[in-house]
N, C-alpha and C. Protein backbone atom coordinates (compact mmCIF):
# COMPACT_ATOMS: atom_id res chain seq x y z
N UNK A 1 249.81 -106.96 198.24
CA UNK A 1 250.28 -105.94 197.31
C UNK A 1 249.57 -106.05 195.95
N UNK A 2 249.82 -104.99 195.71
CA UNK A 2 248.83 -104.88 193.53
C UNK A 2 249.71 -105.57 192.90
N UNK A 3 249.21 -105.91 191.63
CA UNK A 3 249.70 -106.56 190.73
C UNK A 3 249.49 -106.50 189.59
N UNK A 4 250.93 -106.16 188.87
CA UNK A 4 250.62 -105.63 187.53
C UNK A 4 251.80 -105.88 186.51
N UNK A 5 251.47 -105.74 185.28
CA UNK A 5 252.27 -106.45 183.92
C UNK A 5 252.26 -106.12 183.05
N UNK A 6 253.08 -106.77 182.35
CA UNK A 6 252.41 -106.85 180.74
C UNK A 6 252.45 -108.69 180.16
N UNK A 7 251.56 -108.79 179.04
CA UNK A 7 251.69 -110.03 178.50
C UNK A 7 251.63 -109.87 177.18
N UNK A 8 252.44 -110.49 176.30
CA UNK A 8 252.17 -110.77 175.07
C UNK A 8 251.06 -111.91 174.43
N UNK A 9 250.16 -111.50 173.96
CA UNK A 9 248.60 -112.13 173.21
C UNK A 9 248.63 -111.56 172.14
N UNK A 10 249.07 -113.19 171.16
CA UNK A 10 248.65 -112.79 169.79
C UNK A 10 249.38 -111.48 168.86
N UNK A 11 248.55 -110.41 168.27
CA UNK A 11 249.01 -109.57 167.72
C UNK A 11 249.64 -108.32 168.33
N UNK A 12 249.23 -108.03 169.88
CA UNK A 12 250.04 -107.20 170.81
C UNK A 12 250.06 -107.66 171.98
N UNK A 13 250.30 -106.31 173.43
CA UNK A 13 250.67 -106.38 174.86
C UNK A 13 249.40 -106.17 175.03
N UNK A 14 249.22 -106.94 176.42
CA UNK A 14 248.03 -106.53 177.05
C UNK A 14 248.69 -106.74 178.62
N UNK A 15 247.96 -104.77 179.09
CA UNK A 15 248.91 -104.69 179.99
C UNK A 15 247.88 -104.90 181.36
N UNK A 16 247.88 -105.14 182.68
CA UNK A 16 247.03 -105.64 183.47
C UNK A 16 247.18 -104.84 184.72
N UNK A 17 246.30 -105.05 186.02
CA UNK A 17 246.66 -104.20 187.04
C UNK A 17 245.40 -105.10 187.61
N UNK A 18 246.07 -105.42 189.12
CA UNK A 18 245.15 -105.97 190.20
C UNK A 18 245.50 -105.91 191.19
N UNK A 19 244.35 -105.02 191.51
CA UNK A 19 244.62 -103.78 192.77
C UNK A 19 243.39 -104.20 193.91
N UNK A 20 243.68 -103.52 195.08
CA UNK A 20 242.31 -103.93 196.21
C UNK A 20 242.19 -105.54 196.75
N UNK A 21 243.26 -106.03 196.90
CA UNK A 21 243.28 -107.97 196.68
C UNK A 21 243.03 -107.93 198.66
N UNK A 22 241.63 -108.93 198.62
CA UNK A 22 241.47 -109.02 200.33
C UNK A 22 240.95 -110.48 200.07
N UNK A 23 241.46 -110.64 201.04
CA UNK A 23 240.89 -112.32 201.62
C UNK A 23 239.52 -112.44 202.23
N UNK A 24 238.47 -113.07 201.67
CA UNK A 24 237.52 -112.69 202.90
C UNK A 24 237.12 -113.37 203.41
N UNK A 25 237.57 -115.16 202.88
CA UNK A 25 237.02 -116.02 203.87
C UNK A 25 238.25 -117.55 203.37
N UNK A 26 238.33 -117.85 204.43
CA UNK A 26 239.10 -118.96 204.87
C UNK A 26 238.80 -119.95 205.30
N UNK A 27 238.31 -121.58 204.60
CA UNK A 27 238.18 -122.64 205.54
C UNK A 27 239.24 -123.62 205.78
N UNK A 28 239.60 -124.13 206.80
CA UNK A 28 240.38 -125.35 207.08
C UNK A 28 239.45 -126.51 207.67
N UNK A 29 239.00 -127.18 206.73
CA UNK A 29 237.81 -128.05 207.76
C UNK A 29 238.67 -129.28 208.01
N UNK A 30 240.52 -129.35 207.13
CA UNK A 30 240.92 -130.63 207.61
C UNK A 30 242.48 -130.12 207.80
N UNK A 31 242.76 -130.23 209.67
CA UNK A 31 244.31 -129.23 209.60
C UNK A 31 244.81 -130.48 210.61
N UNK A 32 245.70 -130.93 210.74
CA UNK A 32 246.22 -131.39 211.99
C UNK A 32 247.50 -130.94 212.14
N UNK A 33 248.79 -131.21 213.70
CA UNK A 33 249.93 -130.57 213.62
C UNK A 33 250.47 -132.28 214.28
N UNK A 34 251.82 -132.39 214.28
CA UNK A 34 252.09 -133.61 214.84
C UNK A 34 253.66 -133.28 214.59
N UNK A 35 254.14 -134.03 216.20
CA UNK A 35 255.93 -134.20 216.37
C UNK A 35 256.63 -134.96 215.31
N UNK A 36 258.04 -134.68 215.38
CA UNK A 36 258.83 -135.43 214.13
C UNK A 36 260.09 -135.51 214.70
N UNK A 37 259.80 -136.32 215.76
CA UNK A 37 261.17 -136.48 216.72
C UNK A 37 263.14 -136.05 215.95
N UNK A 38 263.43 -135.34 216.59
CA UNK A 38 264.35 -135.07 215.76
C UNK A 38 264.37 -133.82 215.17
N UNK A 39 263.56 -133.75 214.82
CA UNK A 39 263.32 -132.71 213.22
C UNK A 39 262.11 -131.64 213.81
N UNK A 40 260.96 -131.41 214.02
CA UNK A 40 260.81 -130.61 214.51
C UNK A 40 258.97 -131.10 214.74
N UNK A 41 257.97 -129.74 213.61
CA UNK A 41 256.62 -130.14 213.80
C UNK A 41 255.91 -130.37 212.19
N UNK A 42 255.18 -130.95 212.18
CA UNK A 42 254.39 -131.29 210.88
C UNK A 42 253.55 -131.10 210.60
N UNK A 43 253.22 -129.85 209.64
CA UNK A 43 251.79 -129.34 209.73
C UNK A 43 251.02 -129.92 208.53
N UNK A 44 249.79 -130.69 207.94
CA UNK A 44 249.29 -130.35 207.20
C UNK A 44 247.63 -130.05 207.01
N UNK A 45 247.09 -129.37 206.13
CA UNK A 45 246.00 -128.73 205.86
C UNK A 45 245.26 -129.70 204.64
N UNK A 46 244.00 -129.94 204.99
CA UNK A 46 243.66 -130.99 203.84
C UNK A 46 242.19 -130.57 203.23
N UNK A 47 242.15 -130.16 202.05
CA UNK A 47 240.93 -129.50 201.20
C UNK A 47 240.39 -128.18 202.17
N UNK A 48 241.09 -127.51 201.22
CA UNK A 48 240.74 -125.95 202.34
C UNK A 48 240.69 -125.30 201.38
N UNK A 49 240.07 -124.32 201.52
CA UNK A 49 239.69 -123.24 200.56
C UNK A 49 239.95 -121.82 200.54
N UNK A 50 239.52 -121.04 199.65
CA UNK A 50 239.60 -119.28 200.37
C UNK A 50 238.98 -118.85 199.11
N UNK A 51 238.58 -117.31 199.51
CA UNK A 51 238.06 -116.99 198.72
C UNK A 51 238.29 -115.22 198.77
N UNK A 52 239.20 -114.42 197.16
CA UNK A 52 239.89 -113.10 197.29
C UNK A 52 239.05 -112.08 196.65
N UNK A 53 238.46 -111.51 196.99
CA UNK A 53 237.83 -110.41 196.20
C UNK A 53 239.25 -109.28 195.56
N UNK A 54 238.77 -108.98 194.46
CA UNK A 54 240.13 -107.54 194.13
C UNK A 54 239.08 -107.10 192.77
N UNK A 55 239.95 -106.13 192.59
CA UNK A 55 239.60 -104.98 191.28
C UNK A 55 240.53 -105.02 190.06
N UNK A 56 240.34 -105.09 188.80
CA UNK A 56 241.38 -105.20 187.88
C UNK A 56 240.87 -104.43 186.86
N UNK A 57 241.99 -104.31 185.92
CA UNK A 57 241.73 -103.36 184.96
C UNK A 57 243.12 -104.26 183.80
N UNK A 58 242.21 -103.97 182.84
CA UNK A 58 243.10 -104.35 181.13
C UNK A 58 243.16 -103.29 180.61
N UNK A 59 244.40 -102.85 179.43
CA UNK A 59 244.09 -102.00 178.60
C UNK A 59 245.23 -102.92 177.06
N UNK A 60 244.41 -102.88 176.39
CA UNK A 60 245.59 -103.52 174.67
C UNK A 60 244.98 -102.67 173.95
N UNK A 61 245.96 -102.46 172.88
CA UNK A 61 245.90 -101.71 171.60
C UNK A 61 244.34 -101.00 171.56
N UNK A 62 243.67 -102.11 170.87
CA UNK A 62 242.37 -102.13 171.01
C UNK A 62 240.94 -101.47 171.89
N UNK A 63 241.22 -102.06 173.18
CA UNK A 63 240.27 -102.29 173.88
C UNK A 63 240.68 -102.08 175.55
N UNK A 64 240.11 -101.24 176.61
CA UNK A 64 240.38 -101.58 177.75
C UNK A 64 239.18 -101.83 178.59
N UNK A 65 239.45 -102.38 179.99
CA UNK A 65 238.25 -102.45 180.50
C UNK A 65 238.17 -103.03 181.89
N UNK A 66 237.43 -102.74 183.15
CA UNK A 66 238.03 -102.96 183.97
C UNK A 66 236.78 -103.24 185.39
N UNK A 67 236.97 -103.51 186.11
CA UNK A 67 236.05 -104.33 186.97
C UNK A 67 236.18 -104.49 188.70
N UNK A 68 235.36 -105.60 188.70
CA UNK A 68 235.37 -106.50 190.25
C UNK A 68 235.65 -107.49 189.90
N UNK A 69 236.30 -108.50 191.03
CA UNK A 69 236.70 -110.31 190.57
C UNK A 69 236.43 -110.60 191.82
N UNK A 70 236.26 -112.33 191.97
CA UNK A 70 236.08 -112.64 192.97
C UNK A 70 236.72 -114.01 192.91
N UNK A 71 237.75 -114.39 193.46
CA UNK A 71 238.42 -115.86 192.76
C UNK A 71 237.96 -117.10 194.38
N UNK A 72 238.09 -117.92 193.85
CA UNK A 72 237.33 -119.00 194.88
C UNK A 72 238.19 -120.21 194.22
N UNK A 73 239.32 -120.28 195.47
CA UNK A 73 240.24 -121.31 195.60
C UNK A 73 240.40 -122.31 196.26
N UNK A 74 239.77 -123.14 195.56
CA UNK A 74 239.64 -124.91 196.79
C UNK A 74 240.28 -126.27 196.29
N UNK A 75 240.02 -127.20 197.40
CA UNK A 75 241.18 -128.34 197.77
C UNK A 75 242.43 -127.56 197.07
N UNK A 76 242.87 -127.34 197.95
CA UNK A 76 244.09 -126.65 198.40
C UNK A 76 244.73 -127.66 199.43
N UNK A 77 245.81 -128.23 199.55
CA UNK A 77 246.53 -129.02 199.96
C UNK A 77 248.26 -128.77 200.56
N UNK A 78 248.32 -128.36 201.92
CA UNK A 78 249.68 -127.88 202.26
C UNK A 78 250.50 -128.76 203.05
N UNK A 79 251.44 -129.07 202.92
CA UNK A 79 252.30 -129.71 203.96
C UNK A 79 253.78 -129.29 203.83
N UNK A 80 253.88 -128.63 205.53
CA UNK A 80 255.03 -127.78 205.81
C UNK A 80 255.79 -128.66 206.90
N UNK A 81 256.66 -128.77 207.39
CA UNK A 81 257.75 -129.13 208.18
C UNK A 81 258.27 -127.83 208.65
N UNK A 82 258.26 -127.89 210.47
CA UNK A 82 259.18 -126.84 211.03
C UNK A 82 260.19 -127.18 211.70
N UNK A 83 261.32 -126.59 211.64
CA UNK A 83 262.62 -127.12 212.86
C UNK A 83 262.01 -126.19 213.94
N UNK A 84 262.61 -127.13 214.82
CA UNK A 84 262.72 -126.23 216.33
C UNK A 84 264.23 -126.55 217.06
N UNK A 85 264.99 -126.02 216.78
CA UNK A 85 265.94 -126.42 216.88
C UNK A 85 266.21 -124.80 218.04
N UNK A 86 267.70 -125.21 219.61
CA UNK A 86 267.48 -123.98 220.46
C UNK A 86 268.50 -123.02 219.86
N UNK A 87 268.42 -121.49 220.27
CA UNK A 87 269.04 -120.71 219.50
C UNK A 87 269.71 -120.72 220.56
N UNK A 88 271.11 -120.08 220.50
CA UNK A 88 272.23 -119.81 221.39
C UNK A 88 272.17 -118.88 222.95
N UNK A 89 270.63 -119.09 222.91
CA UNK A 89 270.72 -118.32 224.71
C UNK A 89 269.52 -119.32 225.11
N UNK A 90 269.51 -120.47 224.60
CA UNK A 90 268.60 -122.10 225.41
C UNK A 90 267.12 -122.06 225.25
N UNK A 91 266.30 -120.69 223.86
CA UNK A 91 265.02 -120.70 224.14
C UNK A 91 264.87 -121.25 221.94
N UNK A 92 264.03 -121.93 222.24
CA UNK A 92 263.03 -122.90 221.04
C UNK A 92 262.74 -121.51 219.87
N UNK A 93 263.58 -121.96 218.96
CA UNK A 93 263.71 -121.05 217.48
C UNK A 93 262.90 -122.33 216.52
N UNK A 94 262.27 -121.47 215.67
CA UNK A 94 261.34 -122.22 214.79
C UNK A 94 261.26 -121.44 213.79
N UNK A 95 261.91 -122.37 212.07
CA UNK A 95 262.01 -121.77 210.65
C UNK A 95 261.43 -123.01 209.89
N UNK A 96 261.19 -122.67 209.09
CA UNK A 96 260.30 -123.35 207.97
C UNK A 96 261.48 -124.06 207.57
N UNK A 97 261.77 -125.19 206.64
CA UNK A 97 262.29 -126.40 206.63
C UNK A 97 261.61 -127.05 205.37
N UNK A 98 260.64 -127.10 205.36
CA UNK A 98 260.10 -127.45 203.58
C UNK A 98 258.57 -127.04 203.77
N UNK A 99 258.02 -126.84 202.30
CA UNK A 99 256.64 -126.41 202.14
C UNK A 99 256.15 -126.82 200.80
N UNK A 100 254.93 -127.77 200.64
CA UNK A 100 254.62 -128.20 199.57
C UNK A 100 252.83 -127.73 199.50
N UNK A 101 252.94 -127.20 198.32
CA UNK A 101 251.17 -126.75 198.67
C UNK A 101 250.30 -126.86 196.48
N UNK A 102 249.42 -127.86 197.09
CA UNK A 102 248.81 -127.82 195.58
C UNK A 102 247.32 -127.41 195.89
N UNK A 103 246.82 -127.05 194.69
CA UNK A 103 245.60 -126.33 194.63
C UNK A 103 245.02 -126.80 193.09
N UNK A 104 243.79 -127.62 193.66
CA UNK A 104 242.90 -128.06 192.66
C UNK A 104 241.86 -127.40 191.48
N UNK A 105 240.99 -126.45 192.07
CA UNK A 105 240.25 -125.66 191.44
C UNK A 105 240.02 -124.44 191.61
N UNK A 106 240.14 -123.41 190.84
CA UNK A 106 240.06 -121.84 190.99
C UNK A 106 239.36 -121.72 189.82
N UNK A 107 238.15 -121.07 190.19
CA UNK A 107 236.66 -120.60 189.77
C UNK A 107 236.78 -118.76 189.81
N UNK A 108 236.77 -117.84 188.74
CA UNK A 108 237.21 -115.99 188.67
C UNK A 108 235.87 -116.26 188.45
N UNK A 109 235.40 -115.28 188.73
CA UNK A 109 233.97 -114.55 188.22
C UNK A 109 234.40 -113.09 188.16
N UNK A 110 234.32 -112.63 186.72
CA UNK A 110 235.23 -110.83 186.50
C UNK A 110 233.25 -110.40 186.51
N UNK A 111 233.60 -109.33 186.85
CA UNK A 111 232.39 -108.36 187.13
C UNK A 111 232.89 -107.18 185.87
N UNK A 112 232.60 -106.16 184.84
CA UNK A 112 233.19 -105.54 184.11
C UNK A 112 232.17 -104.68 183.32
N UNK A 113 232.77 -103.88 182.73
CA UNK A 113 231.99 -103.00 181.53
C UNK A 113 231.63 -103.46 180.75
N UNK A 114 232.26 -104.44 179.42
CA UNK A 114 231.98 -105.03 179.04
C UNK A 114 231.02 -106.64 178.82
């Protein structure tokens, strides 16, 4: 979905819009899954990356102006827990249970008029 605001900077609003947001590339070069007797499955993902192309636009008091971006998000770090616990007619139901996810470096490159 787009995404859009306002922020307060300084002497006024500066209002934002980021629109066109696609994923276009995805690595997992470190994923494994593993049992948790009891409790369910254990996923985690280790230095993975992605990378979102989108379109944005500013406008403040002043000045507007508006573009291409390209954000490039790596070591990225997830670890989720699933239950599998059976639902009431004997077949394997599976809900998320906890999710912890950090992310090291994000690199924008704005493309723009200015």
């Amino acid at each position: 979905p787009d995404l859009s605001g306002y922020e307060k900077f300084g002497l006024g609003n500066v209002k934002y819009n980021i629109s066109g947001i696609h994923v276009t590339a995805v690595e997992f070069p470190s994923a494994s899954i593993s049992l948790i007797p009891g409790t369910g499955i254990k996923l985690v993902i280790g230095n993975a990356s992605l990378t979102i192309n989108m379109n944005w636009n500013i406008r403040t008091w002043m000045f507007k102006d508006s573009g291409r971006s390209t954000a490039y998000i790596s070591k990225v770090f997830v670890t989720a827990i699933f239950s599998t616990p059976l639902d009431n007619t004997g077949h394997t139901a599976i809900s998320l249970t906890s999710c912890r996810t950090t992310s090291g470096d994000i690199d924008i490159k704005l493309n723009g008029k200015s």
